[in-house]
N, C-alpha and C. Protein backbone atom coordinates (compact mmCIF):
# COMPACT_ATOMS: atom_id res chain seq x y z
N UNK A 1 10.08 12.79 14.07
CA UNK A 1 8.78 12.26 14.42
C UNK A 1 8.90 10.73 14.53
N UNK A 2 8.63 10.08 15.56
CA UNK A 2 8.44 8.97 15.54
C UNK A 2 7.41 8.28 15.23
N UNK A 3 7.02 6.59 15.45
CA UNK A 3 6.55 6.08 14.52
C UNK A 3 4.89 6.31 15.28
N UNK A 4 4.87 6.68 16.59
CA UNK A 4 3.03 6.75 16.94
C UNK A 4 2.93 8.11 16.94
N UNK A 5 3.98 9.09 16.75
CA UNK A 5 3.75 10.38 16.24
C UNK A 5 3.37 10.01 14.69
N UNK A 6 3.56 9.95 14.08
CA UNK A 6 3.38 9.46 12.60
C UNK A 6 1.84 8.86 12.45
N UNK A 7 1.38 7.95 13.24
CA UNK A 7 0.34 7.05 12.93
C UNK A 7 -0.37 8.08 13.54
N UNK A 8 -0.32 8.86 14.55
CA UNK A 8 -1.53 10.06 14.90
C UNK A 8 -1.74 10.94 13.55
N UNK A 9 -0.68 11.06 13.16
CA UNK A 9 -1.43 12.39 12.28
C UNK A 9 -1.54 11.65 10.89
N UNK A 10 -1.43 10.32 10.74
CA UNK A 10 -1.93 9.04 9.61
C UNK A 10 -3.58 9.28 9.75
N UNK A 11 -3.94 9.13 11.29
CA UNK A 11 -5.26 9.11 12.13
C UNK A 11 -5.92 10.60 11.48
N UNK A 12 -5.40 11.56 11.58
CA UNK A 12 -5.71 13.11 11.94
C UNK A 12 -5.71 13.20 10.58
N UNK A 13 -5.08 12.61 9.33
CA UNK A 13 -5.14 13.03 7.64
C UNK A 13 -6.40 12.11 7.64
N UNK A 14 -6.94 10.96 8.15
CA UNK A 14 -8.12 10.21 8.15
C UNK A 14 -9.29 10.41 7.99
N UNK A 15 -9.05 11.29 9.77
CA UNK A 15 -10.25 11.67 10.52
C UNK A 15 -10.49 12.95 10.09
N UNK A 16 -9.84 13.98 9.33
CA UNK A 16 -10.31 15.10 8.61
C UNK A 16 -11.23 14.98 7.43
N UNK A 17 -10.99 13.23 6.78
CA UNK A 17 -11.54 13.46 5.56
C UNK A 17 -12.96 12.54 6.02
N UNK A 18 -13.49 12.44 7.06
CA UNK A 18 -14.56 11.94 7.18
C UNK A 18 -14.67 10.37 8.17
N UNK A 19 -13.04 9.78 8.23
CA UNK A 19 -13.36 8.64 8.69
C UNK A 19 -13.51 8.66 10.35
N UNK A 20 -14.65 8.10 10.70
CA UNK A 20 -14.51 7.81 11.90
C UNK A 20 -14.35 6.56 12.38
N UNK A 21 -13.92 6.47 14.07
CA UNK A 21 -13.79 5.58 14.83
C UNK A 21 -12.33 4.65 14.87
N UNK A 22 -11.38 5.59 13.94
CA UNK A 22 -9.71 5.58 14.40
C UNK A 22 -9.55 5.72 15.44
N UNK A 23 -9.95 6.92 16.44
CA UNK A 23 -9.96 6.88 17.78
C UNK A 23 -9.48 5.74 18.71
N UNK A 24 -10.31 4.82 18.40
CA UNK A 24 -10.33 3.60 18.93
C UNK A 24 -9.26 2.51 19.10
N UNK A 25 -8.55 3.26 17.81
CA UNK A 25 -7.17 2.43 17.52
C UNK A 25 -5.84 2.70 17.98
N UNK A 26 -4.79 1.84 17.80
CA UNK A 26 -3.26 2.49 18.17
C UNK A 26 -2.69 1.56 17.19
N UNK A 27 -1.12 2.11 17.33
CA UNK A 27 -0.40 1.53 16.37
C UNK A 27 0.36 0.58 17.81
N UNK A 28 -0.01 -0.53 17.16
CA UNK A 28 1.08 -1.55 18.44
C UNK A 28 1.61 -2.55 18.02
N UNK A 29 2.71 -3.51 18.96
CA UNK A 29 3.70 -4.53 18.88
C UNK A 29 3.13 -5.74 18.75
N UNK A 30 3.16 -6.80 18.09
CA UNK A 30 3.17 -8.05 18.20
C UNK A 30 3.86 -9.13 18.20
N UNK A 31 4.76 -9.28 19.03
CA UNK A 31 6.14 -10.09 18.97
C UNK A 31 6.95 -9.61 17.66
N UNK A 32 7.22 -8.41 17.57
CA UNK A 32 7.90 -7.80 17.01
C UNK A 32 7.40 -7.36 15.72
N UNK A 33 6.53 -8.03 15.34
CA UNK A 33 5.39 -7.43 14.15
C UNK A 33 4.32 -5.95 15.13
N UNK A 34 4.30 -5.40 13.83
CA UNK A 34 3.60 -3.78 13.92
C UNK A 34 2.50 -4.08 13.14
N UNK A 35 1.55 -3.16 14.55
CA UNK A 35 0.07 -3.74 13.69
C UNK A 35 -0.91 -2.92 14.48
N UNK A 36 -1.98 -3.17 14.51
CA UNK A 36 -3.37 -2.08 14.89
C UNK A 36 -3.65 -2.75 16.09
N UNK A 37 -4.29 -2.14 17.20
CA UNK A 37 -5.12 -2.83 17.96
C UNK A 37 -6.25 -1.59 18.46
N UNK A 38 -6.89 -2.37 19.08
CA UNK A 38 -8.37 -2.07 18.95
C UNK A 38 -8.31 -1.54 20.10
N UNK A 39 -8.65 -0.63 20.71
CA UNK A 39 -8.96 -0.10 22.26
C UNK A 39 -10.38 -0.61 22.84
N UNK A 40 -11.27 -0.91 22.12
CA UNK A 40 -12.17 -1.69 22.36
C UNK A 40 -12.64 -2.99 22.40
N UNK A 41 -13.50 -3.54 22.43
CA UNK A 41 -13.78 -5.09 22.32
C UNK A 41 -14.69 -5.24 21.38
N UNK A 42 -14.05 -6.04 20.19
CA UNK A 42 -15.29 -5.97 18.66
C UNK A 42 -15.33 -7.01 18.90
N UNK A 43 -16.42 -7.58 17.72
CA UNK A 43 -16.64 -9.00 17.18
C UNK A 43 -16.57 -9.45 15.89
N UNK A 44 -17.06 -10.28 16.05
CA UNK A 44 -16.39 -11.12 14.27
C UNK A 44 -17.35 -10.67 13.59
N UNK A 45 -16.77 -9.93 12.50
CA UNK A 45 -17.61 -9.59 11.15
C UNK A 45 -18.02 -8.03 11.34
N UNK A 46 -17.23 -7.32 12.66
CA UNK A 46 -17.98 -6.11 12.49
C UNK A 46 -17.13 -5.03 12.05
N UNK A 47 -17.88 -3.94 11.01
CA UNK A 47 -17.13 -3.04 10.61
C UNK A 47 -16.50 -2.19 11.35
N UNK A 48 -14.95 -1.87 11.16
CA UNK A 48 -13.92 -1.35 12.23
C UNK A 48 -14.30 0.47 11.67
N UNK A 49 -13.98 0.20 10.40
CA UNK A 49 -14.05 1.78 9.79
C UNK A 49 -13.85 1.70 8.47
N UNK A 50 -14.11 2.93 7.60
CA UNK A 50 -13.84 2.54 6.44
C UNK A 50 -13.03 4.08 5.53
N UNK A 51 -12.18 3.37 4.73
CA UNK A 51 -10.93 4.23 4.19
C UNK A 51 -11.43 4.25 3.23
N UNK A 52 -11.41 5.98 2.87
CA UNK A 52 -12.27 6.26 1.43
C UNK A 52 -10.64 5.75 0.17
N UNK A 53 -11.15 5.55 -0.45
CA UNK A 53 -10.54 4.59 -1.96
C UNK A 53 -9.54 5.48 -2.23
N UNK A 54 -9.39 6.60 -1.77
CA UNK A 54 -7.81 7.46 -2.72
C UNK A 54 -7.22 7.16 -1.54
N UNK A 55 -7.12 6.67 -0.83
CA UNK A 55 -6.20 5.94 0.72
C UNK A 55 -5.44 4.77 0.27
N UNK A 56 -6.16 4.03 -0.22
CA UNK A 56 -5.85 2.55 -0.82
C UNK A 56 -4.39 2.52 -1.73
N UNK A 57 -3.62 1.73 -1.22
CA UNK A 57 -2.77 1.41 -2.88
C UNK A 57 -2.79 0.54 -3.53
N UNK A 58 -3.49 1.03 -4.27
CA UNK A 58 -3.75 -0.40 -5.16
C UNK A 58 -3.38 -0.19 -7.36
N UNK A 59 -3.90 -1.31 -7.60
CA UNK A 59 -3.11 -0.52 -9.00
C UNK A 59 -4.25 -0.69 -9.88
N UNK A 60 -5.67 0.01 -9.41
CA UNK A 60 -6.37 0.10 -10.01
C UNK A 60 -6.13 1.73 -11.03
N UNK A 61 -6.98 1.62 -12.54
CA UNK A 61 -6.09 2.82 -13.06
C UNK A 61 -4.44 3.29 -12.73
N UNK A 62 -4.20 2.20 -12.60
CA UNK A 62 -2.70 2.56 -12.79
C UNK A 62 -1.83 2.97 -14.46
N UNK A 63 -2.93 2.36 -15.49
CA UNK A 63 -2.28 3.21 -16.52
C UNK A 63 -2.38 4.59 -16.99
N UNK A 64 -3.68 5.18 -15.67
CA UNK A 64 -3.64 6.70 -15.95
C UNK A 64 -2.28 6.95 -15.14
N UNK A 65 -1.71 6.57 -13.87
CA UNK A 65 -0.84 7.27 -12.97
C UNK A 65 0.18 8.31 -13.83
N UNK A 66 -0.05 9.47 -13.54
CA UNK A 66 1.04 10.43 -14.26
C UNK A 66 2.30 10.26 -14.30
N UNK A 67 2.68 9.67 -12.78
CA UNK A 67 4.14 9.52 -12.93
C UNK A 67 4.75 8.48 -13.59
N UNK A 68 4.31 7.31 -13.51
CA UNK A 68 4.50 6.23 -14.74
C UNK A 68 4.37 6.21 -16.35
N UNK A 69 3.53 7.28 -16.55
CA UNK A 69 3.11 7.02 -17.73
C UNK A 69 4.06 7.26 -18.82
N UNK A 70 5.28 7.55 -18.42
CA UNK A 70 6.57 7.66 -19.55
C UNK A 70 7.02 6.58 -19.44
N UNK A 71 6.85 5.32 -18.70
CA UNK A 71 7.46 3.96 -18.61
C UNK A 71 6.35 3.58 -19.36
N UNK A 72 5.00 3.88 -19.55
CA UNK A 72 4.12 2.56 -20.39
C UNK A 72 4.45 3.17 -22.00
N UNK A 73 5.09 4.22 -22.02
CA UNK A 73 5.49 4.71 -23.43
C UNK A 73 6.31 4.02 -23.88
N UNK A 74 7.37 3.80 -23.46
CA UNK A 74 8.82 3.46 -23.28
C UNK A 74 9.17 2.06 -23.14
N UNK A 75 8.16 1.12 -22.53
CA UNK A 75 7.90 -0.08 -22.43
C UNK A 75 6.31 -0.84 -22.71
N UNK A 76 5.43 -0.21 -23.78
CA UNK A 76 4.31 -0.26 -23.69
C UNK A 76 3.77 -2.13 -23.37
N UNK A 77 4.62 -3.01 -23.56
CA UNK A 77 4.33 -4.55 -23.66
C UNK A 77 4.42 -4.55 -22.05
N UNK A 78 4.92 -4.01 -21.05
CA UNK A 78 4.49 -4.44 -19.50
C UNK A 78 3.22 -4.14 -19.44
N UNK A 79 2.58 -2.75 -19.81
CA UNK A 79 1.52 -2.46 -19.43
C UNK A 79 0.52 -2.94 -20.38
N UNK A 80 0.59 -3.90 -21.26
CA UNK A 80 -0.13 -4.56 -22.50
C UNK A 80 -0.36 -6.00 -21.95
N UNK A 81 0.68 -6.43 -20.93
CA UNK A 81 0.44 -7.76 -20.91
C UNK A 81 -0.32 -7.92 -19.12
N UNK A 82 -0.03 -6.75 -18.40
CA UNK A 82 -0.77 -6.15 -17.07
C UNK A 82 -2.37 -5.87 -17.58
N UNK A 83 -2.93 -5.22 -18.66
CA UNK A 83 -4.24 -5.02 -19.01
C UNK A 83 -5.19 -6.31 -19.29
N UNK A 84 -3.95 -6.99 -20.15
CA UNK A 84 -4.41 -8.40 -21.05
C UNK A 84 -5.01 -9.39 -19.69
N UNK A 85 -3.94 -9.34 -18.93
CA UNK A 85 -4.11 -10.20 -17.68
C UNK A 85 -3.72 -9.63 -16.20
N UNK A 86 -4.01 -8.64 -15.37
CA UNK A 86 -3.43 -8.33 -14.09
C UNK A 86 -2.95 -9.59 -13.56
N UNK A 87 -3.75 -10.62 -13.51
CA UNK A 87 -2.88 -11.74 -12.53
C UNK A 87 -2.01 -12.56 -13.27
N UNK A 88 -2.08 -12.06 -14.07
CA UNK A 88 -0.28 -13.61 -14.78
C UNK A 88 0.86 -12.86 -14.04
N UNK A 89 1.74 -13.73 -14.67
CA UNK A 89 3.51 -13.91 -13.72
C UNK A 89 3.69 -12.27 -14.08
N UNK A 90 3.61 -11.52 -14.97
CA UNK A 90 4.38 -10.04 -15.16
C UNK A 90 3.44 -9.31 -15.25
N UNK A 91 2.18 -9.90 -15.18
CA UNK A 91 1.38 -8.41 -13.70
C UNK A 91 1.16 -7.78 -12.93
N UNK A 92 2.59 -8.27 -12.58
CA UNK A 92 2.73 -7.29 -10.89
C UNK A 92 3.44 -6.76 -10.94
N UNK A 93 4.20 -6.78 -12.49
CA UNK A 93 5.43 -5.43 -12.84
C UNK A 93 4.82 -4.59 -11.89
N UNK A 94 3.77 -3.97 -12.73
CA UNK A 94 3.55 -2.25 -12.91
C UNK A 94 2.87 -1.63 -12.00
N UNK A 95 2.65 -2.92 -10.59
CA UNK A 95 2.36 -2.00 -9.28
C UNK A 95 3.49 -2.41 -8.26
N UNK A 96 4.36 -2.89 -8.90
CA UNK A 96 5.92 -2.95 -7.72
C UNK A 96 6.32 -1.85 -8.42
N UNK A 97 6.21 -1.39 -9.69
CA UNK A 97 6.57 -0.11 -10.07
C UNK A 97 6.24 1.60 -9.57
N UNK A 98 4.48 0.97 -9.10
CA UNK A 98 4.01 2.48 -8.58
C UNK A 98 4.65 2.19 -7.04
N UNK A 99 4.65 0.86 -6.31
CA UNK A 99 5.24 1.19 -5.02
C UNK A 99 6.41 1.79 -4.69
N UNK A 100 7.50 0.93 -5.66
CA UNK A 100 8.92 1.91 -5.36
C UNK A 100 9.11 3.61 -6.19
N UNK A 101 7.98 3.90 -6.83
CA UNK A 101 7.88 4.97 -7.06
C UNK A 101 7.43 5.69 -5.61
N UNK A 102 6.24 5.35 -5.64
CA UNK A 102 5.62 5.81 -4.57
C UNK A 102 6.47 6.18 -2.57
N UNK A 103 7.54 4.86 -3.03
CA UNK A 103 8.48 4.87 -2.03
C UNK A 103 9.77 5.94 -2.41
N UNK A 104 9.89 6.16 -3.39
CA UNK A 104 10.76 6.93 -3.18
C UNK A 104 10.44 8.75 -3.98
N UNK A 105 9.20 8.65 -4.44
CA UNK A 105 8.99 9.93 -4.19
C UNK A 105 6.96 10.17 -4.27
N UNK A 106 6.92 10.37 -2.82
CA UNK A 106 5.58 10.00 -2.08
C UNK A 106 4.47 11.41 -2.91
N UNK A 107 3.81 11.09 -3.67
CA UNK A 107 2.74 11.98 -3.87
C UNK A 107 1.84 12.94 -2.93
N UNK A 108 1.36 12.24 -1.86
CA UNK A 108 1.07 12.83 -0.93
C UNK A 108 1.51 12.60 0.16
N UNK A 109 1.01 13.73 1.05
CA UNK A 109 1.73 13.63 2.62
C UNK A 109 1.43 12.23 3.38
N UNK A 110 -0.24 11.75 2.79
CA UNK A 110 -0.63 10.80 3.41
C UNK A 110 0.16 9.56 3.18
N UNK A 111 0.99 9.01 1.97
CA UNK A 111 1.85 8.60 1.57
C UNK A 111 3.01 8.50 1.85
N UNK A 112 3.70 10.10 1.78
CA UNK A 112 5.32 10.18 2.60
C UNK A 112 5.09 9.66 4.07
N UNK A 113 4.06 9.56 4.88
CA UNK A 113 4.40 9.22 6.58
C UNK A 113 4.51 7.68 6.21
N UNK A 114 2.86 7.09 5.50
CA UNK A 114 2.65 5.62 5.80
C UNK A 114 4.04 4.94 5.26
N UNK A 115 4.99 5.30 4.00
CA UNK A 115 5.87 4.90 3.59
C UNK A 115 7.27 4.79 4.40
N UNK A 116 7.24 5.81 5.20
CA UNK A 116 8.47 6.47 6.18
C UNK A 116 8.13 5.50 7.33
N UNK A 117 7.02 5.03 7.99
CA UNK A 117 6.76 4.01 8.30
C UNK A 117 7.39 2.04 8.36
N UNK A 118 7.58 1.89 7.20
CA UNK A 118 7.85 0.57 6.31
C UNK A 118 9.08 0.54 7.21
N UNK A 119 9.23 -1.12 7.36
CA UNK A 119 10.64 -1.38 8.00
C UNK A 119 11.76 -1.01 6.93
N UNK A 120 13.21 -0.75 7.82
CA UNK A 120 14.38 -0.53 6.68
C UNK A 120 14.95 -1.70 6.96
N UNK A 121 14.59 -2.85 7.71
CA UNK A 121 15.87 -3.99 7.39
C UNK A 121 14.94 -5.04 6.38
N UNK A 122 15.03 -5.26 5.05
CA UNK A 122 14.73 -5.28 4.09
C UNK A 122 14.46 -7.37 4.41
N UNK A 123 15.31 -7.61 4.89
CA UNK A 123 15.99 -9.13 4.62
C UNK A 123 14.39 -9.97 4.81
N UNK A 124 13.82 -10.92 4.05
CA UNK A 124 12.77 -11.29 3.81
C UNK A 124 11.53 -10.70 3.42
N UNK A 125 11.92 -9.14 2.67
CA UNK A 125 10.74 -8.57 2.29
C UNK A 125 10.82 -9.02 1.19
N UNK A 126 9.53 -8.48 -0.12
CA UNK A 126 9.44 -8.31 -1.50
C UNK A 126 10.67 -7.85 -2.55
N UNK A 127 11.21 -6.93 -1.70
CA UNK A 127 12.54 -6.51 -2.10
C UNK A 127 13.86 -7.39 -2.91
N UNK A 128 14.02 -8.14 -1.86
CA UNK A 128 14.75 -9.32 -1.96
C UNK A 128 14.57 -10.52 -2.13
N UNK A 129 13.68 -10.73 -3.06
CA UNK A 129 12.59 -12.02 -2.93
C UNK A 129 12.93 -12.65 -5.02
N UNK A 130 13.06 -13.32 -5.37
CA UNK A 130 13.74 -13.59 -6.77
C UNK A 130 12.63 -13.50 -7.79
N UNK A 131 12.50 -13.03 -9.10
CA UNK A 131 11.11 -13.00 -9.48
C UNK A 131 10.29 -13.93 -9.96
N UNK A 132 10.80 -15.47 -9.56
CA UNK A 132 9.90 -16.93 -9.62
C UNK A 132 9.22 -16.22 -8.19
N UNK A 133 9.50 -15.97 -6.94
CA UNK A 133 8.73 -15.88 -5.72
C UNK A 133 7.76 -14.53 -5.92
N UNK A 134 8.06 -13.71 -6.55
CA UNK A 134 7.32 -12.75 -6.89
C UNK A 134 6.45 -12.94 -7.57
N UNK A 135 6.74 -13.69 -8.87
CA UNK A 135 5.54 -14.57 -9.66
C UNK A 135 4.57 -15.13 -9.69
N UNK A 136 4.95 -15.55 -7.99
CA UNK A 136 3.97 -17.14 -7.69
C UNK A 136 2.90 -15.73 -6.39
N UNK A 137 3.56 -14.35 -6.11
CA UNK A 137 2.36 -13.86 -5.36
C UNK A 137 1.02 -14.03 -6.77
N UNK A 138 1.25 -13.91 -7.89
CA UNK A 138 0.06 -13.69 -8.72
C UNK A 138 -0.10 -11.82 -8.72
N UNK A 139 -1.33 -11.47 -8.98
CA UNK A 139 -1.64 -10.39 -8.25
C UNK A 139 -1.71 -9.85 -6.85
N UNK A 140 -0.64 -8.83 -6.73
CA UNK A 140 -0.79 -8.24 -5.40
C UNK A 140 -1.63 -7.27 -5.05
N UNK A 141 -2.73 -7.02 -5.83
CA UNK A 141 -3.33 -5.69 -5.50
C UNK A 141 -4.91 -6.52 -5.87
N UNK A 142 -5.65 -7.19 -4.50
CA UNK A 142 -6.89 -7.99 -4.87
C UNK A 142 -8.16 -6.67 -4.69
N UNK A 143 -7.91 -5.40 -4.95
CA UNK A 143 -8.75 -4.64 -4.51
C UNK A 143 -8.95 -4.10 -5.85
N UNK A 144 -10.04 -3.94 -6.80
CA UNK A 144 -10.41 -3.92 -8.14
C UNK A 144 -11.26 -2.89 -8.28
């Protein structure tokens, strides 16, 4: 499956659960950046569509996540000093934790595509980035 085979049925896991006006959209190029465009003509400030909240990744309740929860056992001071403060320097442990979880074993289908998605040449991602530069993102997950 390729990658606008992929973003259709991204669309089609969407548009089953209620969202409309994906339609409208495609997955397209921007000088080599991948990104959305609009088949229509919007304006500033207007709502495109909206993604119900179990879509989102974010690391809200992330100390319920099942699959982690033997790491906040096992390391309970990441997830002590993530509660104390999400945005200090080692609050972003424990949602680079659910991502490369999440990346390497996808909970849902809606998950395994958007992830299968992600570029593989790594060189200037998060990946490879030292954890002073990781530090200084603060919190990566501004959705609360």
């Amino acid at each position: 499956m390729d990658d606008n085979e992929k973003f259709c049925r991204l669309i089609q896991i969407l548009s089953e659960d209620g969202v409309q006006g994906l339609e409208f959209f495609r997955l397209d190029d921007f000088k080599g950046l991948r990104g959305l465009s609009s088949l229509l003509s919007r304006q500033p400030g207007e709502e495109l569509f909206k993604i119900p909240f179990r879509y989102l990744f974010t690391d809200y309740d992330i100390e319920k996540h099942s699959k982690l929860s033997e790491i906040w056992k096992k390391h309970p001071k990441l997830l002590a000093e993530f509660q104390q403060n999400s945005r200090s320097e080692t609050g972003v442990y424990p949602f680079i934790l659910k991502f490369y979880y999440e990346l390497i074993q996808p909970s849902t289908e809606f998950n395994r595509i958007w992830f299968s998605m992600f570029p593989r040449d790594l060189n200037g991602h998060t990946i490879a980035w030292s954890d002073k530069e990781l530090k200084g993102c603060g919190n990566l997950c501004p959705i609360r």
